[in-house]
N, C-alpha and C. Protein backbone atom coordinates (compact mmCIF):
# COMPACT_ATOMS: atom_id res chain seq x y z
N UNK A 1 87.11 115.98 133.71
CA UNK A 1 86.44 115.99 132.41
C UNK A 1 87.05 114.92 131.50
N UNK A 2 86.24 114.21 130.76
CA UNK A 2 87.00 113.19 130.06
C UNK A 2 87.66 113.72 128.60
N UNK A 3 88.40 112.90 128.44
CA UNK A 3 89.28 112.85 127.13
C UNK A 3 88.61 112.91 125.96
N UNK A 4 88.36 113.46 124.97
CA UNK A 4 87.68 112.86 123.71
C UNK A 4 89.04 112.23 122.99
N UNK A 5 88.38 111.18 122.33
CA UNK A 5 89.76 110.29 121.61
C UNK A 5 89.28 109.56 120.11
N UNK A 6 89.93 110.08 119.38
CA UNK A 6 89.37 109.29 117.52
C UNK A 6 90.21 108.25 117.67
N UNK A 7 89.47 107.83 117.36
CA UNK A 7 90.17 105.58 116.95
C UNK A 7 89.68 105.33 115.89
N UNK A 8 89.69 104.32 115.07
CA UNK A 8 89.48 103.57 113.94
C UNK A 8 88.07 102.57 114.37
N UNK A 9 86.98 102.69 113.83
CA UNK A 9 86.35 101.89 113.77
C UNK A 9 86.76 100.31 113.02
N UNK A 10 86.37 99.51 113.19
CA UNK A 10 86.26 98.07 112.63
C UNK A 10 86.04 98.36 111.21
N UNK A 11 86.83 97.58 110.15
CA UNK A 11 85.80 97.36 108.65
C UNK A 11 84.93 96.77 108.43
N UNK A 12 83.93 97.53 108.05
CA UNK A 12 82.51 96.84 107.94
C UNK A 12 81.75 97.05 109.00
N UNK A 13 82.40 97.85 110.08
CA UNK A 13 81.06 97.32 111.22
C UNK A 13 82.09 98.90 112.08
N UNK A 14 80.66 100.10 111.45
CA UNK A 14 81.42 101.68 112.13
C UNK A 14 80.87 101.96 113.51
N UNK A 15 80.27 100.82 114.18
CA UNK A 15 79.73 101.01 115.97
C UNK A 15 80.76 100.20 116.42
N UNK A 16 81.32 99.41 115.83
CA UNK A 16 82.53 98.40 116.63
C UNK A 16 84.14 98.97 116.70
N UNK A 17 84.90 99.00 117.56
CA UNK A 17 86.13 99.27 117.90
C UNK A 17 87.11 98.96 116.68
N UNK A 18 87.85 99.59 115.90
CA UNK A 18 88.49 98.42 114.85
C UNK A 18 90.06 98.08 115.28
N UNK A 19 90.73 97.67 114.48
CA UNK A 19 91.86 97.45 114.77
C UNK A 19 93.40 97.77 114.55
N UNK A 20 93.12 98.64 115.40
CA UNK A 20 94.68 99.87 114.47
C UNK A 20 95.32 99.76 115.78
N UNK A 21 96.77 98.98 115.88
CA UNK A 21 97.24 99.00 116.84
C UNK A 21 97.63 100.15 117.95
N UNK A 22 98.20 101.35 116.95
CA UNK A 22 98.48 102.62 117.34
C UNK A 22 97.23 103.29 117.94
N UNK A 23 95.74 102.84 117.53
CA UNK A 23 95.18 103.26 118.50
C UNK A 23 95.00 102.71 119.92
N UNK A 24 94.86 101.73 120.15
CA UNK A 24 94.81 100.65 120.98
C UNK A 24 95.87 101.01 122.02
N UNK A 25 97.21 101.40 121.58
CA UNK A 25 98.42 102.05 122.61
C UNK A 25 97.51 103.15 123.52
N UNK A 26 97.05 103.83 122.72
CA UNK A 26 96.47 105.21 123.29
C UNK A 26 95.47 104.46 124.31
N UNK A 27 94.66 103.67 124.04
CA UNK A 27 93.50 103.71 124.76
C UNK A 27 94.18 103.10 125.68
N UNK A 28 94.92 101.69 125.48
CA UNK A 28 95.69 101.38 126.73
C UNK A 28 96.36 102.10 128.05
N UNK A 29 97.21 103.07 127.65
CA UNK A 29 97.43 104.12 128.38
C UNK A 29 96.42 104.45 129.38
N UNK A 30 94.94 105.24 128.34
CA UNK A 30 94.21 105.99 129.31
C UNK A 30 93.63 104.60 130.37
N UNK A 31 93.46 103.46 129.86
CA UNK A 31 92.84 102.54 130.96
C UNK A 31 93.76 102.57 132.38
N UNK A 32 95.07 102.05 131.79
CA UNK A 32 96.33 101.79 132.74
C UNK A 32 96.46 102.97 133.71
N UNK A 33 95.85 104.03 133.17
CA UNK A 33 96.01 105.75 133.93
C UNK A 33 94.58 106.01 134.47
N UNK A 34 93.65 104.97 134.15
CA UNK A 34 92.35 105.36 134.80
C UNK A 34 91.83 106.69 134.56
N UNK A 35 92.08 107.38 132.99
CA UNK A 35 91.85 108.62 133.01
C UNK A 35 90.55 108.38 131.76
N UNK A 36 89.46 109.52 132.41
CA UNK A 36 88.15 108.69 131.59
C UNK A 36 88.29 109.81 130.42
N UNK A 37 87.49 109.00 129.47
CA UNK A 37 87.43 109.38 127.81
C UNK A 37 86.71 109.07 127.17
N UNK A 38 85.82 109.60 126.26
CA UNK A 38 85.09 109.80 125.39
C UNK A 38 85.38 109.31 123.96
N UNK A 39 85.06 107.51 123.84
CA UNK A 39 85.34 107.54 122.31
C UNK A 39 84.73 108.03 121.30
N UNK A 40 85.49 108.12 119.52
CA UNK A 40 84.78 108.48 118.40
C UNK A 40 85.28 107.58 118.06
N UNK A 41 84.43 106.47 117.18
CA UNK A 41 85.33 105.65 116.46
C UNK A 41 84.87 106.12 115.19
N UNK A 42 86.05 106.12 114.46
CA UNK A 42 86.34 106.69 112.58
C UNK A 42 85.95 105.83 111.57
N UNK A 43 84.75 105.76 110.84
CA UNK A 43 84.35 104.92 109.58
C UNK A 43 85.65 105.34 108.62
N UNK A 44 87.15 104.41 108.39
CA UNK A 44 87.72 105.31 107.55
C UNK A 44 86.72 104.83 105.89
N UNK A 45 85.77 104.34 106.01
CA UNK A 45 85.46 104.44 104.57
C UNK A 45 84.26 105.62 104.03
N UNK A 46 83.78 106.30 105.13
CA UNK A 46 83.08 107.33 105.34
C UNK A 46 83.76 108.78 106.14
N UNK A 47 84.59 109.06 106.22
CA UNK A 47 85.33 109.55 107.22
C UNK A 47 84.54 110.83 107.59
N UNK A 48 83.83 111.09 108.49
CA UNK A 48 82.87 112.37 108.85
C UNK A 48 83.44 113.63 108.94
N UNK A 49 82.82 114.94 108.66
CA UNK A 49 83.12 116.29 108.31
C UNK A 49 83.64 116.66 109.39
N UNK A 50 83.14 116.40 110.66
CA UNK A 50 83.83 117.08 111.80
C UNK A 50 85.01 116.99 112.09
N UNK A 51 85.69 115.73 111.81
CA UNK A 51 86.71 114.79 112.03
C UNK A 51 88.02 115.39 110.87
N UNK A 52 87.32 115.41 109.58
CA UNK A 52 88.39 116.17 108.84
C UNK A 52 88.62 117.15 109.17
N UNK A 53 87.67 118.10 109.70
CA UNK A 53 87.94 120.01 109.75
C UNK A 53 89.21 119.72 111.00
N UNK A 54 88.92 119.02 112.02
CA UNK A 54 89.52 119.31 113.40
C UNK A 54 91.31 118.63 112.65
N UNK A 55 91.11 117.45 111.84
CA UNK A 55 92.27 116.56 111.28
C UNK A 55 92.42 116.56 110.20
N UNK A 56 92.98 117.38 109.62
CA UNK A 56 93.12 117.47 107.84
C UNK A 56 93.83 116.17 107.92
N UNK A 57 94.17 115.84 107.92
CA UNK A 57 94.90 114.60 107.62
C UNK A 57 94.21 113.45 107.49
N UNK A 58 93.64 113.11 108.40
CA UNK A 58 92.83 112.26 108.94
C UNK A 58 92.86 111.32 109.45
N UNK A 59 94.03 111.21 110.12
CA UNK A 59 95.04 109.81 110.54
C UNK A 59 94.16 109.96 112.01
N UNK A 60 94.14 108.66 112.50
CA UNK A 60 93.83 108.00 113.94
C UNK A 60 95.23 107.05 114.75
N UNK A 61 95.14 107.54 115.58
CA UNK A 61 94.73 107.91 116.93
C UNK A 61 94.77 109.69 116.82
N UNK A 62 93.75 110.12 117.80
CA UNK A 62 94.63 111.98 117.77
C UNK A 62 93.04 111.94 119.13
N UNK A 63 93.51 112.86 119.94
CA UNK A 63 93.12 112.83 121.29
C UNK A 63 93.12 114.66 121.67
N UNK A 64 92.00 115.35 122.02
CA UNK A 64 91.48 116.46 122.05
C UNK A 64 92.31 117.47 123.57
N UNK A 65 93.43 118.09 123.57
CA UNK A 65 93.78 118.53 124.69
C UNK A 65 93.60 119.72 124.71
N UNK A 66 92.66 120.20 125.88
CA UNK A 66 93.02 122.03 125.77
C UNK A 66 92.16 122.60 124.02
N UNK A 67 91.19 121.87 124.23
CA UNK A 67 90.86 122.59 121.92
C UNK A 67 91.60 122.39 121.23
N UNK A 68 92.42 121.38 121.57
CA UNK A 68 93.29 121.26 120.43
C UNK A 68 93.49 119.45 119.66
N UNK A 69 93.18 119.25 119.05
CA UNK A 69 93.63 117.82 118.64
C UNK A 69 94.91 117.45 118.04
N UNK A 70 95.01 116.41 118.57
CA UNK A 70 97.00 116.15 118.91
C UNK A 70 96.73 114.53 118.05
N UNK A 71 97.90 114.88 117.44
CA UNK A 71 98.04 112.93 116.71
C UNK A 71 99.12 112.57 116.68
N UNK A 72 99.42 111.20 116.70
CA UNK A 72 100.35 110.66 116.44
C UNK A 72 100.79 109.83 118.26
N UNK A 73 100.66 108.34 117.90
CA UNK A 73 100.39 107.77 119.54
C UNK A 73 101.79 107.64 120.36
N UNK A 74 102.73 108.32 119.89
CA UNK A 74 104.13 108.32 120.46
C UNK A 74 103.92 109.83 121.12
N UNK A 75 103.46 110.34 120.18
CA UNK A 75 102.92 111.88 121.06
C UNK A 75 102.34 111.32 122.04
N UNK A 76 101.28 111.28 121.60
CA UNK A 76 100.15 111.27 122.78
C UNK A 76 100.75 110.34 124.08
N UNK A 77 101.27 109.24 123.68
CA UNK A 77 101.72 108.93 124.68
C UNK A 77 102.30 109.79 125.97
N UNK A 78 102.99 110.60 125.37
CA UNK A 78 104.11 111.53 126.00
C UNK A 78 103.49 112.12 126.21
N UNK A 79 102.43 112.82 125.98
CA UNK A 79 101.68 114.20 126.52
C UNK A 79 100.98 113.11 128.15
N UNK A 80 100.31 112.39 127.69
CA UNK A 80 99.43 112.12 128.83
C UNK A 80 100.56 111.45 129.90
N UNK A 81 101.37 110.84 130.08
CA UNK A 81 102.53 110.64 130.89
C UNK A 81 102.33 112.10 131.50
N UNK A 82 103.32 113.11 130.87
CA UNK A 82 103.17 114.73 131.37
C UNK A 82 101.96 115.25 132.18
N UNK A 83 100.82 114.85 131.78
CA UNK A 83 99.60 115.08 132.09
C UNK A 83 99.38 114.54 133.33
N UNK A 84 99.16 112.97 133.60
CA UNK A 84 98.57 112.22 134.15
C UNK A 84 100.04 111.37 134.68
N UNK A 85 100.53 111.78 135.57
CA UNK A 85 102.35 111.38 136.03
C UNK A 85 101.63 109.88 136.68
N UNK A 86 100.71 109.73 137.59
CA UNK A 86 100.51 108.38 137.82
C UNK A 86 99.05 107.36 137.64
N UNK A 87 98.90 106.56 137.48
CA UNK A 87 100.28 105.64 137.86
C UNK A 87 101.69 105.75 136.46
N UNK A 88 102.73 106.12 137.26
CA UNK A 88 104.12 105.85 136.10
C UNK A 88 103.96 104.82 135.12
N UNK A 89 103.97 105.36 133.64
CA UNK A 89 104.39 103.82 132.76
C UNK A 89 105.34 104.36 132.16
N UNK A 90 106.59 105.30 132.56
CA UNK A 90 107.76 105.87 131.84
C UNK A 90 108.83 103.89 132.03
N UNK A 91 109.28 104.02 130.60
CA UNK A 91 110.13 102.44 130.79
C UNK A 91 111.26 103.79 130.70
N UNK A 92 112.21 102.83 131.78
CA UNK A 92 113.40 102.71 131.70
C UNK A 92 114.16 103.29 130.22
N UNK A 93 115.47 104.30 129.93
CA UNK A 93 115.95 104.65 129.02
C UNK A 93 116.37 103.54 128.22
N UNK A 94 117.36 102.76 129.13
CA UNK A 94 117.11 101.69 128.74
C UNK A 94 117.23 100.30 127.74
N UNK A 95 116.01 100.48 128.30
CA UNK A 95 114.52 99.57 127.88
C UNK A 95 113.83 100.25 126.65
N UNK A 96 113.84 101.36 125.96
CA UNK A 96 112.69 101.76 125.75
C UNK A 96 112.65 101.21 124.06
N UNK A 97 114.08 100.85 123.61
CA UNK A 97 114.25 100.01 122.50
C UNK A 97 113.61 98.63 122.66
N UNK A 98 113.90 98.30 123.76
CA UNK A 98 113.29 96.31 123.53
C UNK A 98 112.10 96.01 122.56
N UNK A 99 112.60 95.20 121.75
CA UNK A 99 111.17 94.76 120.80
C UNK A 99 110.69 95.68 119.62
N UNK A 100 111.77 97.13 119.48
CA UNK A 100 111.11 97.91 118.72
C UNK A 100 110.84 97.41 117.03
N UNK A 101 111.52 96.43 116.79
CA UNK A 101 111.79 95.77 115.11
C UNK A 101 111.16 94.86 114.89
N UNK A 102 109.82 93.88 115.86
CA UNK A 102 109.36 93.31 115.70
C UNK A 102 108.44 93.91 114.80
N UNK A 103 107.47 94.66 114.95
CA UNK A 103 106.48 95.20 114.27
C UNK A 103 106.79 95.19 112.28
N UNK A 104 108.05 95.83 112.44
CA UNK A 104 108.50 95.93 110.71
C UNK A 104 108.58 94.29 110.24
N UNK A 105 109.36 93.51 111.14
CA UNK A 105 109.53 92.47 110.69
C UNK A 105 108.39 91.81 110.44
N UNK A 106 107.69 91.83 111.40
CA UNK A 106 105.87 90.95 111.46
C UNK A 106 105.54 91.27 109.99
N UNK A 107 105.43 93.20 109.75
CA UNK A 107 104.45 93.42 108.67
C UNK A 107 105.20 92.91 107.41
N UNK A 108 106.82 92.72 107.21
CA UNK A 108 107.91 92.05 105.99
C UNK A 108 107.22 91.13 105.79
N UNK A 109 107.09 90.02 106.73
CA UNK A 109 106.83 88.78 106.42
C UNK A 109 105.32 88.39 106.14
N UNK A 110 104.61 88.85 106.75
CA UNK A 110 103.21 89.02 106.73
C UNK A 110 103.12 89.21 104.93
N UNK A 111 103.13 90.10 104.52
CA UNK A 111 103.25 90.72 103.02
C UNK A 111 104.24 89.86 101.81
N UNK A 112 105.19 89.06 102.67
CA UNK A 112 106.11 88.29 101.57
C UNK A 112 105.06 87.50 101.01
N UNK A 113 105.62 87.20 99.89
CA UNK A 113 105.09 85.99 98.82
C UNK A 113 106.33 85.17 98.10
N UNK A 114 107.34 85.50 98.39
CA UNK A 114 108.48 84.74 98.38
C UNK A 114 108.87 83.66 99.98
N UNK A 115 108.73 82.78 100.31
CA UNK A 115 108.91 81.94 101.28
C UNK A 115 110.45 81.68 101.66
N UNK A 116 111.44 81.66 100.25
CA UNK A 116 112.84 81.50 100.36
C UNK A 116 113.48 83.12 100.54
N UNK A 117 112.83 84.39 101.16
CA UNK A 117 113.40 85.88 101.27
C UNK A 117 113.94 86.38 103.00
N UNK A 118 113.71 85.15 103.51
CA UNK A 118 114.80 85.16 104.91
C UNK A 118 113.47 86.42 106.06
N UNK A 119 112.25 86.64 105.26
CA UNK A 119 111.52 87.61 106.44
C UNK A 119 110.98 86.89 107.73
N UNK A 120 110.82 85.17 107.32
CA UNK A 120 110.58 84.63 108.69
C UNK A 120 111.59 84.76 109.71
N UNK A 121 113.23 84.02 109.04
CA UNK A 121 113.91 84.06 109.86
C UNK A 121 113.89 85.29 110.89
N UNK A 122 114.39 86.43 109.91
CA UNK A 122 114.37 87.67 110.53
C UNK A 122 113.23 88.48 111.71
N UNK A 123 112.19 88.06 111.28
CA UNK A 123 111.22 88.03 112.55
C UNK A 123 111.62 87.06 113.69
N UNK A 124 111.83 86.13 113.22
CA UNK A 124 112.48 84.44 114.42
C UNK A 124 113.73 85.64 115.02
N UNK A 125 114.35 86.04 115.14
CA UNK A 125 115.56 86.70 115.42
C UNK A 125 115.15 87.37 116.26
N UNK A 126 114.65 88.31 115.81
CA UNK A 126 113.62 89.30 116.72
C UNK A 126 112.73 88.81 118.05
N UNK A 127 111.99 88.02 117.82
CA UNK A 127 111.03 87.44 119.15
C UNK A 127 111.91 86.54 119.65
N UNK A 128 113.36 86.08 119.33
CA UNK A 128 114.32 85.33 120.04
C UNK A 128 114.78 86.53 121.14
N UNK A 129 115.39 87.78 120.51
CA UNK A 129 115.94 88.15 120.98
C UNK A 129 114.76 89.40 122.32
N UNK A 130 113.22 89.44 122.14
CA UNK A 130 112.91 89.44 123.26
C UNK A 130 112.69 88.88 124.09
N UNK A 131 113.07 87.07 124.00
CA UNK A 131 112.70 86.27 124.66
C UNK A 131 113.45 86.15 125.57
N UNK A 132 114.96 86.39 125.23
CA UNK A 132 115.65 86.50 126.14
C UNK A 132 116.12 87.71 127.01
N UNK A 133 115.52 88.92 126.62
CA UNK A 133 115.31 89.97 127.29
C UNK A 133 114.45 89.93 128.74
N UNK A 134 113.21 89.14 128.12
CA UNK A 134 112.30 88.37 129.09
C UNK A 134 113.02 87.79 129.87
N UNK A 135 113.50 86.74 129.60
CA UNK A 135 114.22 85.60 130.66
C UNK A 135 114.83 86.34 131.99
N UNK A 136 115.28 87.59 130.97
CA UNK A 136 116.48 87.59 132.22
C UNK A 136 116.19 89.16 132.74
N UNK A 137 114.81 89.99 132.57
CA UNK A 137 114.61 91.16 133.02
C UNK A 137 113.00 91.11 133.41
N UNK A 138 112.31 89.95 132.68
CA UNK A 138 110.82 89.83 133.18
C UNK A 138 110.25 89.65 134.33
N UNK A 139 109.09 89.52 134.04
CA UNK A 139 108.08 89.43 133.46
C UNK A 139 107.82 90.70 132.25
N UNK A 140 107.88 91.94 132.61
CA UNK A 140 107.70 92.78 131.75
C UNK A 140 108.96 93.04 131.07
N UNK A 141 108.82 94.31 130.29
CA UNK A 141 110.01 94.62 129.50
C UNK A 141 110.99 95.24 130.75
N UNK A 142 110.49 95.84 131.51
CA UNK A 142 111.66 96.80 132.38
C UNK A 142 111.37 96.32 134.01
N UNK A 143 110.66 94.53 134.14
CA UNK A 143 110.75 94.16 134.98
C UNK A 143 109.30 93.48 135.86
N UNK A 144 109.35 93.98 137.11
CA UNK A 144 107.70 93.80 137.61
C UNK A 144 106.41 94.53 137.10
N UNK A 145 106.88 95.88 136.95
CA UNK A 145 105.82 96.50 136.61
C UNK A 145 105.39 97.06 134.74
N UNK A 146 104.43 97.20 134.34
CA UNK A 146 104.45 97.13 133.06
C UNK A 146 104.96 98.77 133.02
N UNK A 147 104.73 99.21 131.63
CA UNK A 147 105.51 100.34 131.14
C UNK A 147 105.11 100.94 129.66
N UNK A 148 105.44 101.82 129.26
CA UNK A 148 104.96 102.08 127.98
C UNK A 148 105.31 101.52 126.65
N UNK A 149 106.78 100.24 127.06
CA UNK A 149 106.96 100.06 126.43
C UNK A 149 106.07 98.45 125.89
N UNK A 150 105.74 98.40 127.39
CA UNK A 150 104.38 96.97 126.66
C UNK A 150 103.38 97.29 125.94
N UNK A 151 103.06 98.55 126.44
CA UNK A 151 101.66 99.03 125.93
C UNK A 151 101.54 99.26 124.66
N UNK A 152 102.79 99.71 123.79
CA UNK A 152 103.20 100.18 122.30
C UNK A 152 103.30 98.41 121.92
N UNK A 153 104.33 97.11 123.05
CA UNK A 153 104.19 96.00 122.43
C UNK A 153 102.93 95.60 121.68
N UNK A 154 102.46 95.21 123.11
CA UNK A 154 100.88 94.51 123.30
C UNK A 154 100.57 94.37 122.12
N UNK A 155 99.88 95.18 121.36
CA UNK A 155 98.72 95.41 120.32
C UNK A 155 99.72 94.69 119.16
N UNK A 156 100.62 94.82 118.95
CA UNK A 156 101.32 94.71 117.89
C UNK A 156 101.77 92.94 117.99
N UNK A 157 102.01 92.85 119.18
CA UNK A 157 101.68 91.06 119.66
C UNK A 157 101.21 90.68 119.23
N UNK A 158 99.77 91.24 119.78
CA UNK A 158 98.68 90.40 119.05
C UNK A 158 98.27 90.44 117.62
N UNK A 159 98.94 91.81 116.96
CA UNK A 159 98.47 91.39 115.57
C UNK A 159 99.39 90.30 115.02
N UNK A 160 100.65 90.19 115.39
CA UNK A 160 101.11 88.99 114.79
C UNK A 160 100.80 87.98 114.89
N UNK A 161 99.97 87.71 116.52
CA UNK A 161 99.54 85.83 116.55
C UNK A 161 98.36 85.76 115.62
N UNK A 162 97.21 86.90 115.53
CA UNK A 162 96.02 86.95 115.00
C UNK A 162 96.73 86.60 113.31
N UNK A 163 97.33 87.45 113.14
CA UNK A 163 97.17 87.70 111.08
C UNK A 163 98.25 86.57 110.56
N UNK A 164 99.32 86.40 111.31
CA UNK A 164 100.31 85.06 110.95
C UNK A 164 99.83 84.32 110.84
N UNK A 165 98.70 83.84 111.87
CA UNK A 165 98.41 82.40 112.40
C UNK A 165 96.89 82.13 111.13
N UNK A 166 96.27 83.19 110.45
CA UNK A 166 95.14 83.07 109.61
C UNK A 166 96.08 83.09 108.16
N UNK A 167 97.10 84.46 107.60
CA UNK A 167 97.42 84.54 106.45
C UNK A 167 98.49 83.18 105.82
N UNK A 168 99.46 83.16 107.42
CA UNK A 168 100.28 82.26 107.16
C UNK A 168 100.42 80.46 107.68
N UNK A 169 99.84 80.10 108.44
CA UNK A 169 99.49 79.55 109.38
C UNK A 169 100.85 79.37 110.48
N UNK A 170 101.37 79.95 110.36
CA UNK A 170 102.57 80.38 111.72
C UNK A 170 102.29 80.49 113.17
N UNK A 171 103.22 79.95 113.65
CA UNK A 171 102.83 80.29 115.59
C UNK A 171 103.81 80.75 115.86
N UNK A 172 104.49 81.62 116.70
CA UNK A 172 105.55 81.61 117.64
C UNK A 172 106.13 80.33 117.94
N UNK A 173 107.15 79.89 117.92
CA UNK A 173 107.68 78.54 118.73
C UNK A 173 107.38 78.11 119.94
N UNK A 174 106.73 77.22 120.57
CA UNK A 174 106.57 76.80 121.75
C UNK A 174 108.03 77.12 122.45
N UNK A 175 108.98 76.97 122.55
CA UNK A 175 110.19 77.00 123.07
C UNK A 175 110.68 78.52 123.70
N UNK A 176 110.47 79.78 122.64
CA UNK A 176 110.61 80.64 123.06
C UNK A 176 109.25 81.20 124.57
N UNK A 177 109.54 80.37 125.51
CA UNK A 177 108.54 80.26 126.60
C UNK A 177 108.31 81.66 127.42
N UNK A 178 109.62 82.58 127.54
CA UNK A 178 109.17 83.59 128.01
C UNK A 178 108.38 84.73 127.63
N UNK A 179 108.69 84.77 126.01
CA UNK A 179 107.71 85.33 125.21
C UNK A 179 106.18 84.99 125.27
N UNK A 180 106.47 83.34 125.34
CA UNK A 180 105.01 83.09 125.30
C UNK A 180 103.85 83.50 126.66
N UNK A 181 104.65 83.51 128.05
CA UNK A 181 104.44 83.78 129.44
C UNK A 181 104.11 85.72 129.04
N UNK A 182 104.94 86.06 128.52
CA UNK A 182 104.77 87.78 128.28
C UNK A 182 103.59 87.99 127.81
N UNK A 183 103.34 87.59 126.77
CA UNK A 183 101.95 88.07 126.09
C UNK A 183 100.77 87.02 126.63
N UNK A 184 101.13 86.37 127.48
CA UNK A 184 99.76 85.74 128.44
C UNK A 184 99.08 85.98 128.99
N UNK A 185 100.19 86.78 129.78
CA UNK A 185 99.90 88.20 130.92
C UNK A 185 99.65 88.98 130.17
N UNK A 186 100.21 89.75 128.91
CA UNK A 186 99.43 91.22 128.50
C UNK A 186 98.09 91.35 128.29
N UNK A 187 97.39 89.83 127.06
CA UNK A 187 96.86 89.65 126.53
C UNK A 187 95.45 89.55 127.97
N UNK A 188 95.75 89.07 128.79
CA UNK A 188 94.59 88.95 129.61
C UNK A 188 94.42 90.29 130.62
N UNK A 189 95.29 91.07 130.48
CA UNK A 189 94.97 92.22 131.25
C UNK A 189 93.93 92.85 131.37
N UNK A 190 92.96 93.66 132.15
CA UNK A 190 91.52 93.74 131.79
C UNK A 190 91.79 95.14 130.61
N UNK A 191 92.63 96.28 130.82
CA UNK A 191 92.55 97.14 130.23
C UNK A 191 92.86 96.97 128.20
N UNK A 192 93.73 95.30 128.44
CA UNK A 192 93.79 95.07 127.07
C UNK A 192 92.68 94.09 126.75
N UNK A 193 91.89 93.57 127.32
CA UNK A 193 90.98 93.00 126.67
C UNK A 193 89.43 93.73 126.23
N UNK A 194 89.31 95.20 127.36
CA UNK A 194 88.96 95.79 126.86
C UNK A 194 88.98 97.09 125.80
N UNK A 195 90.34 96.83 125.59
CA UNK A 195 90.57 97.79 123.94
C UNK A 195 90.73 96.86 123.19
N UNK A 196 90.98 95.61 122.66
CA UNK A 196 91.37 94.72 121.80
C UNK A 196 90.29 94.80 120.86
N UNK A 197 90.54 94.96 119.19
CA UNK A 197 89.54 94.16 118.28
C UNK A 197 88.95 92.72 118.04
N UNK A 198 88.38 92.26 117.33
CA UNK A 198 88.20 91.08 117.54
C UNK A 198 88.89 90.61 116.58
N UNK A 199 89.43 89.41 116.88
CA UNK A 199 90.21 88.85 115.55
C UNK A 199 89.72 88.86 114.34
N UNK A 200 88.17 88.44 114.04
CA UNK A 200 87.78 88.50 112.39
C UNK A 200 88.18 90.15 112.24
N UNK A 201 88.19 91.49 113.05
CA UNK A 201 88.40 92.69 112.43
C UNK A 201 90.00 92.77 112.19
N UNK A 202 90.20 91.95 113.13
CA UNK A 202 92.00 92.17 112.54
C UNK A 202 92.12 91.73 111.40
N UNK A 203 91.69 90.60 110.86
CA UNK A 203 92.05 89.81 109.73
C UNK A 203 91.73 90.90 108.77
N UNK A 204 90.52 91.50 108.96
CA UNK A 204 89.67 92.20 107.67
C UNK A 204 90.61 93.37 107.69
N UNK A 205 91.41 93.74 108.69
CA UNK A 205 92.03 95.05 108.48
C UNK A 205 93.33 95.30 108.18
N UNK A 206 93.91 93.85 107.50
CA UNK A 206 94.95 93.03 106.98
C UNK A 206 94.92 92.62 105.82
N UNK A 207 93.58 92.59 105.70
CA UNK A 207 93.38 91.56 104.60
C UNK A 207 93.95 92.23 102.74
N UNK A 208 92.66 93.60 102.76
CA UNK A 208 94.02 94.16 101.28
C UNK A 208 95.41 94.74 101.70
N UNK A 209 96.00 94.62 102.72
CA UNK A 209 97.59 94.80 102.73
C UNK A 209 98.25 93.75 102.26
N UNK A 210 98.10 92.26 102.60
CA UNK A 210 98.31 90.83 102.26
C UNK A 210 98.02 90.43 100.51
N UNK A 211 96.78 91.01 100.42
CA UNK A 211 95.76 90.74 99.24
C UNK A 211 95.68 92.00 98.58
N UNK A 212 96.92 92.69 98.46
CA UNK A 212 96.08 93.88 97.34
C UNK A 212 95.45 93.70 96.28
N UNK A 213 94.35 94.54 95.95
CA UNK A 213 93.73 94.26 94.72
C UNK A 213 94.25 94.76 93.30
């Protein structure tokens, strides 16, 4: 029986996939696990009655187990691992830190408006220091095979090349090469190209965090 699963629709466009990384983990998972599912994607600017009663809250990702709806994609992660044991994407103990400070740093700098407040460097630090995690444990984070801890990367990858490269005009350094080899391979995976937003929805779903009104 398949999964039912709430995701975030796109802004502006509530039939299209949108771009909430934390959902994107989830769906990744169920692709990588071949476990079939039933999307809802969430107008959050309409947010529908059914959706609140089951989620007072109303936060996305949250995924239907047993009558029950479950949120939060570090959960869910963990439940469907439990659930669905293969194929394994448990990373390594570890491993399961690698890369976890990129994300804060991305969204610091992303949001600065001070240029002299050290949030580039501090991101530069960060994708240095998975680069060389890469070098010397890759291709993936915990080696040949991917893991949960790409799958939580991935999405968050890509929002930095997408929203840096439009808000700020920033790239990653050509130099940090294993990084760049990492997300080559994620980015073309079929299960991530079929959960990925499209970049104009990333931008738009960035855009008043960057631009508050």
């Amino acid at each position: 029986m398949a999964l039912e699963v709430a995701v975030k629709a796109a802004a502006g466009a509530p039939d299209i996939l949108g771009d909430c990384p934390f959902c994107q983990r989830v769906l990744l998972t169920l692709e990588e696990k071949k476990v079939p599912y039933k999307l809802h994607l969430i107008n959050f600017t309409d947010k529908p009655k059914w959706f609140i009663d089951v989620n007072p809250e109303g936060k996305v990702p949250v995924v239907k187990f047993d009558d029950k709806w479950v949120s939060d994609s570090d959960v869910l992660v963990g439940i469907l691992e439990e659930k669905y044991p293969e194929p394994s994407l448990k990373t390594p103990p570890e491993f399961a830190s690698v890369g976890s400070k990129i994300f804060g740093s991305f969204v610091t700098f992303l949001k600065s408006k001070d240029p002299n407040d050290g949030s580039d460097e501090a991101l530069l630090n960060e994708l240095k220091a998975l680069n060389e995690h890469l070098e010397a444990h890759g291709p993936y984070i915990a080696g040949d095979k991917i893991t949960a801890a790409d799958l939580s990367l991935a999405p968050k990858l890509y929002h930095l090349k997408v929203a840096l490269g439009h808000f700020k005009k920033w790239t990653v350094p050509e130099n940090l090469t294993h990084y760049h080899k990492y997300t080559k391979l994620l980015f073309a995976r079929e299960p991530f190209v079929k959960t990925t937003a499209e970049d104009k929805y990333v931008i738009a779903g960035w855009e008043p965090k960057v631009n508050p009104k």
